[in-house]
C-alpha atoms as a PDB file:
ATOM      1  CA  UNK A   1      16.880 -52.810 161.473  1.00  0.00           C
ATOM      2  CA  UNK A   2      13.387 -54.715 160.793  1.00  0.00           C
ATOM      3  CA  UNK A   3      12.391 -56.575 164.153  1.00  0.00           C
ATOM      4  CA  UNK A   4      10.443 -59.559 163.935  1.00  0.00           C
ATOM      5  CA  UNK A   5      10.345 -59.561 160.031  1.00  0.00           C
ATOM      6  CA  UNK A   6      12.363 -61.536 157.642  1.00  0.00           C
ATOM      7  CA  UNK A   7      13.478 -65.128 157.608  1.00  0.00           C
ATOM      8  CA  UNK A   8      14.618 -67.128 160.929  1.00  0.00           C
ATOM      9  CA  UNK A   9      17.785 -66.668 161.261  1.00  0.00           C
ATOM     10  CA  UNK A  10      18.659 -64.177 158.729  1.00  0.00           C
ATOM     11  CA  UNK A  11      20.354 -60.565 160.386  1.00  0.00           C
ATOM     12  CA  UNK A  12      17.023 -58.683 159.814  1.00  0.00           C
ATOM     13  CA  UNK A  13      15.005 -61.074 161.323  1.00  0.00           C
ATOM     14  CA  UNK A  14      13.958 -62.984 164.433  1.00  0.00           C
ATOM     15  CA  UNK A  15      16.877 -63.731 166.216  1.00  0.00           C
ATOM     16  CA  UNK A  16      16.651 -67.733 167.441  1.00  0.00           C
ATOM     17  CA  UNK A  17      18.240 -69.706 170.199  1.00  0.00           C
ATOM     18  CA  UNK A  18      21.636 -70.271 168.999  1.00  0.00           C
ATOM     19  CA  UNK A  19      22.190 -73.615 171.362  1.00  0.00           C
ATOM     20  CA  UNK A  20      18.876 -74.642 169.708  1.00  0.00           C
ATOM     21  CA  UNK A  21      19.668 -73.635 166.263  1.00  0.00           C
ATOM     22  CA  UNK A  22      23.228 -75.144 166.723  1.00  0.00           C
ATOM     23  CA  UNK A  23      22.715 -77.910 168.258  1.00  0.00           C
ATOM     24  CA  UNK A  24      20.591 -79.657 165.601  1.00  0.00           C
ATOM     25  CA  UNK A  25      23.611 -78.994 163.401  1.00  0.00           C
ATOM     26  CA  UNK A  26      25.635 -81.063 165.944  1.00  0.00           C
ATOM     27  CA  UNK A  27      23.614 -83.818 166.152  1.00  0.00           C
ATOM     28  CA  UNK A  28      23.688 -84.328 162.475  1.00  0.00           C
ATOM     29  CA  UNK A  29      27.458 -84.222 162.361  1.00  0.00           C
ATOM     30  CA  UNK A  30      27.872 -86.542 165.017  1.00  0.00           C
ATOM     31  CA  UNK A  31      25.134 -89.028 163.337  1.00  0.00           C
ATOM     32  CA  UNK A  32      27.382 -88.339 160.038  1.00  0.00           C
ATOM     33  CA  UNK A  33      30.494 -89.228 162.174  1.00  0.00           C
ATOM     34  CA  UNK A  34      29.376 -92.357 163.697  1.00  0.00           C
ATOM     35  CA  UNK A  35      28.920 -93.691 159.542  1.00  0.00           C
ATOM     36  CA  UNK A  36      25.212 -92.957 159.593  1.00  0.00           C
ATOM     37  CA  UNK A  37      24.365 -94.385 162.346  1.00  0.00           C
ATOM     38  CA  UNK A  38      21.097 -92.835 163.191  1.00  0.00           C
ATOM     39  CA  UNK A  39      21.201 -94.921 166.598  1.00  0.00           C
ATOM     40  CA  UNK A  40      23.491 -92.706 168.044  1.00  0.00           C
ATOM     41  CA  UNK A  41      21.525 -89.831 166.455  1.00  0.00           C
ATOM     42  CA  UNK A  42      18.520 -91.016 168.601  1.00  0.00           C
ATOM     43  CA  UNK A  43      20.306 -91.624 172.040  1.00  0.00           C
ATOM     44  CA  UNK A  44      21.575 -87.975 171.663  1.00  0.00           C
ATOM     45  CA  UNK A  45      17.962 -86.545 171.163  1.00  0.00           C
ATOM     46  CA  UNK A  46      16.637 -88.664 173.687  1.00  0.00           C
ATOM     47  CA  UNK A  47      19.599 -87.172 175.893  1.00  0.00           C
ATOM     48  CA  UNK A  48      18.020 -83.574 174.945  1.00  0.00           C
ATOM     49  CA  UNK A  49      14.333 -84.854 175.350  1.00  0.00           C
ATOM     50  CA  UNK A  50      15.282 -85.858 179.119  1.00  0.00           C
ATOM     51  CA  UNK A  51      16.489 -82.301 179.323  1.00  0.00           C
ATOM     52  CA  UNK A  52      13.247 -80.539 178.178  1.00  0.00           C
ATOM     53  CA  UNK A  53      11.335 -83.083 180.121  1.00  0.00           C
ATOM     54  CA  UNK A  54      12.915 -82.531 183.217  1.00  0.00           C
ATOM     55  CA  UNK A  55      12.257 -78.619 182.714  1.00  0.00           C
ATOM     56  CA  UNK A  56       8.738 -79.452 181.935  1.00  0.00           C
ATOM     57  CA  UNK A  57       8.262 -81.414 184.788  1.00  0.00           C
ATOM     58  CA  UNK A  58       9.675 -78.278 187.192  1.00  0.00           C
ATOM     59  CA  UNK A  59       7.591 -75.729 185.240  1.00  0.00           C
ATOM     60  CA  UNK A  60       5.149 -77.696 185.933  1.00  0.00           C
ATOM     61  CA  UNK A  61       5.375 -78.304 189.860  1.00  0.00           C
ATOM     62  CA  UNK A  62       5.957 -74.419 189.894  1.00  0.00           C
ATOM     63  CA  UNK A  63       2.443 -73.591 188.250  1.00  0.00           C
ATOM     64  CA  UNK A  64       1.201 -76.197 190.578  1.00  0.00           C
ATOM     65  CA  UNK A  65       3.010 -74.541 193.545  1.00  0.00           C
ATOM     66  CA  UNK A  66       1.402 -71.431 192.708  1.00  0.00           C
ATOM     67  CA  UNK A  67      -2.317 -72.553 192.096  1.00  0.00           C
ATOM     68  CA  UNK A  68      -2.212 -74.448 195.612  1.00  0.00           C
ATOM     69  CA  UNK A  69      -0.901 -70.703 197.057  1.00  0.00           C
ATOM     70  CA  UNK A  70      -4.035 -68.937 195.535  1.00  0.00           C
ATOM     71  CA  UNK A  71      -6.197 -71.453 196.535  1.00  0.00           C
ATOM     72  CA  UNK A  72      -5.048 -71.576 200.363  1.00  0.00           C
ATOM     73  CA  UNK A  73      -5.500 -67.754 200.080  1.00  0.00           C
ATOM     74  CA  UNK A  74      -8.691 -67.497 198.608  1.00  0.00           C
ATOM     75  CA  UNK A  75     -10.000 -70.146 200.926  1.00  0.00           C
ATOM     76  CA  UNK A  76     -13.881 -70.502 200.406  1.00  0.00           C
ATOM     77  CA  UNK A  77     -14.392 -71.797 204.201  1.00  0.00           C
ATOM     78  CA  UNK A  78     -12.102 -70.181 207.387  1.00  0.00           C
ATOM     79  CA  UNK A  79     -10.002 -73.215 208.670  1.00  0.00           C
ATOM     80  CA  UNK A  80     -10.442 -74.413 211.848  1.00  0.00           C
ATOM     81  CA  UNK A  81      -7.267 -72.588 213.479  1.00  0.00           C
ATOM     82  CA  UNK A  82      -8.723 -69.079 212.311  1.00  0.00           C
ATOM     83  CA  UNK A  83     -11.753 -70.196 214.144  1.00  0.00           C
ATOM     84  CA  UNK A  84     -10.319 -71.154 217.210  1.00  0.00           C
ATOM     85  CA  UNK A  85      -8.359 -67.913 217.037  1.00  0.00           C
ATOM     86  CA  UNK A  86     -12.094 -65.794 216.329  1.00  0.00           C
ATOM     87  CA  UNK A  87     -13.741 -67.944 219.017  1.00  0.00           C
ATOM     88  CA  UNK A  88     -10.885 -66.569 221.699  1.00  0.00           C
ATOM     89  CA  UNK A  89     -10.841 -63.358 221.210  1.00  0.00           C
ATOM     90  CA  UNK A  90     -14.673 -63.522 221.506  1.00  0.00           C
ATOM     91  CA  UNK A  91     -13.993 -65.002 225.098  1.00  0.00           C
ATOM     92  CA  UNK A  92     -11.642 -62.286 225.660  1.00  0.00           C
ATOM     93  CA  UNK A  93     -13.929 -59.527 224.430  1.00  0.00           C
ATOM     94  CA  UNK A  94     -17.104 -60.991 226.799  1.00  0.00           C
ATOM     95  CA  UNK A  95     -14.659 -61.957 229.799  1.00  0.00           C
ATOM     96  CA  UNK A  96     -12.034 -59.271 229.731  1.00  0.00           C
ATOM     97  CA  UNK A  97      -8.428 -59.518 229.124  1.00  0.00           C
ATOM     98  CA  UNK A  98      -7.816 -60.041 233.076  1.00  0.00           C
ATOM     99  CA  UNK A  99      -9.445 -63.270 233.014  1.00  0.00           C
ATOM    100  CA  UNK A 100      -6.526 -65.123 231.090  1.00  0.00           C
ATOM    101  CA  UNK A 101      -8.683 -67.051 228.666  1.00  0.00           C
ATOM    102  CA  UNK A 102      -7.003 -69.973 226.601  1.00  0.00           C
ATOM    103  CA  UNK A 103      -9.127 -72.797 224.430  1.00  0.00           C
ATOM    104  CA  UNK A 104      -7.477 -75.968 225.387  1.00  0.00           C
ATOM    105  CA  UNK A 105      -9.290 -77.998 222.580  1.00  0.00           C
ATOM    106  CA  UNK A 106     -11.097 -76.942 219.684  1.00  0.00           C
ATOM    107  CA  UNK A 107     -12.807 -78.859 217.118  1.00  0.00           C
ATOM    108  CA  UNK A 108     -15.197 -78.246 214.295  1.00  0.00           C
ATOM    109  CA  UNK A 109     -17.768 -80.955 214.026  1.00  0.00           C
ATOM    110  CA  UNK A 110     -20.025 -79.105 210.796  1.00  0.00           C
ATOM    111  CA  UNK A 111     -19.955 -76.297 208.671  1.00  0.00           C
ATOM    112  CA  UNK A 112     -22.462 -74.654 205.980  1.00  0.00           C
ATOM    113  CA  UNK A 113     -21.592 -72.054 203.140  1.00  0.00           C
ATOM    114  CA  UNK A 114     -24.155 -70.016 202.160  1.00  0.00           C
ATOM    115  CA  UNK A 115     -24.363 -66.648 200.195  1.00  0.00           C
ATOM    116  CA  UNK A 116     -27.029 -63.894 201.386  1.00  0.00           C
ATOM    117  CA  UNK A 117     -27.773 -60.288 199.247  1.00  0.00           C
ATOM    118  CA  UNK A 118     -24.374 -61.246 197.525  1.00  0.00           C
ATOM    119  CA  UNK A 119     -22.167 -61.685 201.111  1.00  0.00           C
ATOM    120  CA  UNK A 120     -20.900 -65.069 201.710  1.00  0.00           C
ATOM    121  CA  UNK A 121     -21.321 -66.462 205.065  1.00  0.00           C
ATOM    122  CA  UNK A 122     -20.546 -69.505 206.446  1.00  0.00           C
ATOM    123  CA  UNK A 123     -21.581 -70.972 209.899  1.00  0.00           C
ATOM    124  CA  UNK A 124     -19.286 -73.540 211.481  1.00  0.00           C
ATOM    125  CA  UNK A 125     -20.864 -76.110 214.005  1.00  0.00           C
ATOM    126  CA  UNK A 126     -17.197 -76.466 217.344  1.00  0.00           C
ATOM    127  CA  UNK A 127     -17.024 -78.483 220.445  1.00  0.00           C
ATOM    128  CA  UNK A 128     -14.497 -76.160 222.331  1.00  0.00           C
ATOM    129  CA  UNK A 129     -12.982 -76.198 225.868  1.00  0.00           C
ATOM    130  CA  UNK A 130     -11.415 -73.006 227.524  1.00  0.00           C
ATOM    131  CA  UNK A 131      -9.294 -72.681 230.966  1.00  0.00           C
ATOM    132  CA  UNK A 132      -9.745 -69.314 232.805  1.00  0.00           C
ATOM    133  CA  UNK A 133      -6.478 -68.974 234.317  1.00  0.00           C
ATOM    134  CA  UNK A 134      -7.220 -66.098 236.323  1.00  0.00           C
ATOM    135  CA  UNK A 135     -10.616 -66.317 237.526  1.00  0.00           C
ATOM    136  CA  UNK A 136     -13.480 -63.788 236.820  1.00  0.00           C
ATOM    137  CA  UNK A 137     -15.215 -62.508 239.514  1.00  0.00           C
ATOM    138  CA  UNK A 138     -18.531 -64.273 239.971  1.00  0.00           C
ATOM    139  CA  UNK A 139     -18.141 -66.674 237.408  1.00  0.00           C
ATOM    140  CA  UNK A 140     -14.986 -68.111 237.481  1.00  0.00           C
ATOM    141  CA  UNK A 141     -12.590 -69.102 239.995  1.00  0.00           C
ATOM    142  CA  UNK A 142      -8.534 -69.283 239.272  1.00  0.00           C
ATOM    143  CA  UNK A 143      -7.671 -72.326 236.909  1.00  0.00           C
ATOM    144  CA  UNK A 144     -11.610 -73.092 236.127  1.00  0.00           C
ATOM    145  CA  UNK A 145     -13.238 -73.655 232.767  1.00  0.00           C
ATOM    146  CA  UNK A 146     -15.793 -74.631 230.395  1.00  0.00           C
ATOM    147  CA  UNK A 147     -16.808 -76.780 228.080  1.00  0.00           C
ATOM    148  CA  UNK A 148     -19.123 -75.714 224.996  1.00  0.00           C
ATOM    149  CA  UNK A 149     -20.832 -76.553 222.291  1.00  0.00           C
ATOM    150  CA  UNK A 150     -21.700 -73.851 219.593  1.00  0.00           C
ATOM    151  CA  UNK A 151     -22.249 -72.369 216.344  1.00  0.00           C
ATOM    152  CA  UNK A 152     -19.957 -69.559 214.706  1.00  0.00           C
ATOM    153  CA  UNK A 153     -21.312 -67.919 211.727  1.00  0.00           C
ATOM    154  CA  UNK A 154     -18.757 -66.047 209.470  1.00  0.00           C
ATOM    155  CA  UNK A 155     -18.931 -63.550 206.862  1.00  0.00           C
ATOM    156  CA  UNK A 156     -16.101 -63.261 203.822  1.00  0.00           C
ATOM    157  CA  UNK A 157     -14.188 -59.941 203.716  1.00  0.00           C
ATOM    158  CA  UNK A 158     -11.755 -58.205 201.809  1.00  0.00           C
ATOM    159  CA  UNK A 159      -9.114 -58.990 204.822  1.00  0.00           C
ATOM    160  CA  UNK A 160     -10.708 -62.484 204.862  1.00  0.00           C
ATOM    161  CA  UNK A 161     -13.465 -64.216 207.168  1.00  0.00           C
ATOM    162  CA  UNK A 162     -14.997 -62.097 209.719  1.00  0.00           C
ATOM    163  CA  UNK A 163     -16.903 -63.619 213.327  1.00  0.00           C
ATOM    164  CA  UNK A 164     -20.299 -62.199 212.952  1.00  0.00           C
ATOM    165  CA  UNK A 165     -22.323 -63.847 215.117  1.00  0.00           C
ATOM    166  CA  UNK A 166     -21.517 -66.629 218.199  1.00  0.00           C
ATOM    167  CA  UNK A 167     -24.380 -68.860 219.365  1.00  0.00           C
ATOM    168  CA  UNK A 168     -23.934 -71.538 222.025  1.00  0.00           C
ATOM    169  CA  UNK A 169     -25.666 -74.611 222.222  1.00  0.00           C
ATOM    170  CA  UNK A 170     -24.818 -76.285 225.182  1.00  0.00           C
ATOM    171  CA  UNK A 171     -22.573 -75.331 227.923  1.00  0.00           C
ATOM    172  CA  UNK A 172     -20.941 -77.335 230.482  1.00  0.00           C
ATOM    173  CA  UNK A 173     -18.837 -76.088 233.917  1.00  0.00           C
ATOM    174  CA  UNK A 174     -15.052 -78.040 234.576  1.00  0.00           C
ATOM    175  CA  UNK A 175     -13.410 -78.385 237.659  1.00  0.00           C
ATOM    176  CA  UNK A 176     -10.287 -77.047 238.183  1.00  0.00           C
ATOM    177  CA  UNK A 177      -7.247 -78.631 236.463  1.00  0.00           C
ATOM    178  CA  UNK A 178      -6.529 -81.212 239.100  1.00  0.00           C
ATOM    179  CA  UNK A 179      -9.165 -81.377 240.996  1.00  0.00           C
ATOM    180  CA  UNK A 180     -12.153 -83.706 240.490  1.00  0.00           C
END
């Protein structure tokens, strides 16, 4: 047998759709039944135009779908969440585990992309405030925190963005929760 050569529809040949090669023939006959009535022809092929349009439509919201998945993966700034997440293991790293570090609020207030000897950073102006819930000797008592203000410069990975480098601008002692 000859794949792909020979006339459509012949047994040699390309072998077609049979609900689209048959159906065609049905429409006719029906338009031939109704006495010619090619109104009734064109309600039945706008029956089978909804049908391909509605599959277009859902092909369509799946290619979306998938572009909006790369693009969330392949982000071309970290978010604000991976940030916050960076930013508290950095207070865990400097503090120690002990200390029972949380951020309490975390917000991003400017950011800047930049590419350097073909590595792309990006540096991320945050207002943060963290609770100490254990105290640190010397520095912190039980239920104490801080509030700063600071700059968080990132570098893209293969595993994604990276916390380089943490710089803080201003830095400002709480009370304990509850206390004024």
């Amino acid at each position: 047998m000859d794949y792909g050569q020979g006339s459509p529809g012949s047994e040699t040949g390309t072998i077609l759709d049979p609900w689209t090669e048959h159906s065609e023939v049905l429409y006719s006959l029906v338009e031939i039944a109704a006495g010619g009535c090619s109104l009734f022809g064109r309600q039945k092929l706008r029956t089978k135009e909804v049908v391909v349009s509605k599959r277009i439509r859902k092909f369509r919201l799946l290619v979306l779908s998938v572009i909006a998945l790369v693009g969330l993966a392949c982000s071309q700034k970290p978010s604000e969440s991976d940030a916050r997440e960076k930013l508290e293991a950095y207070y865990v790293e400097k503090l120690g585990p002990a200390a029972g570090v949380q951020i309490v609020n975390f917000k991003k207030t400017d950011g800047l992309s930049e590419v350097e000897n073909g590595a792309q950073y990006y540096t991320m102006d945050y207002q943060a405030e963290a609770v100490v819930n254990n105290g640190v000797e010397y520095q912190f008592k039980a239920g104490e925190g801080f509030k700063q203000e600071g700059k968080l410069r990132f570098v893209r990975s293969e595993k994604g963005w990276r916390l380089v480098d943490q710089r803080t601008v201003s830095y400002e002692m709480l009370p304990k929760a509850g206390r004024p």
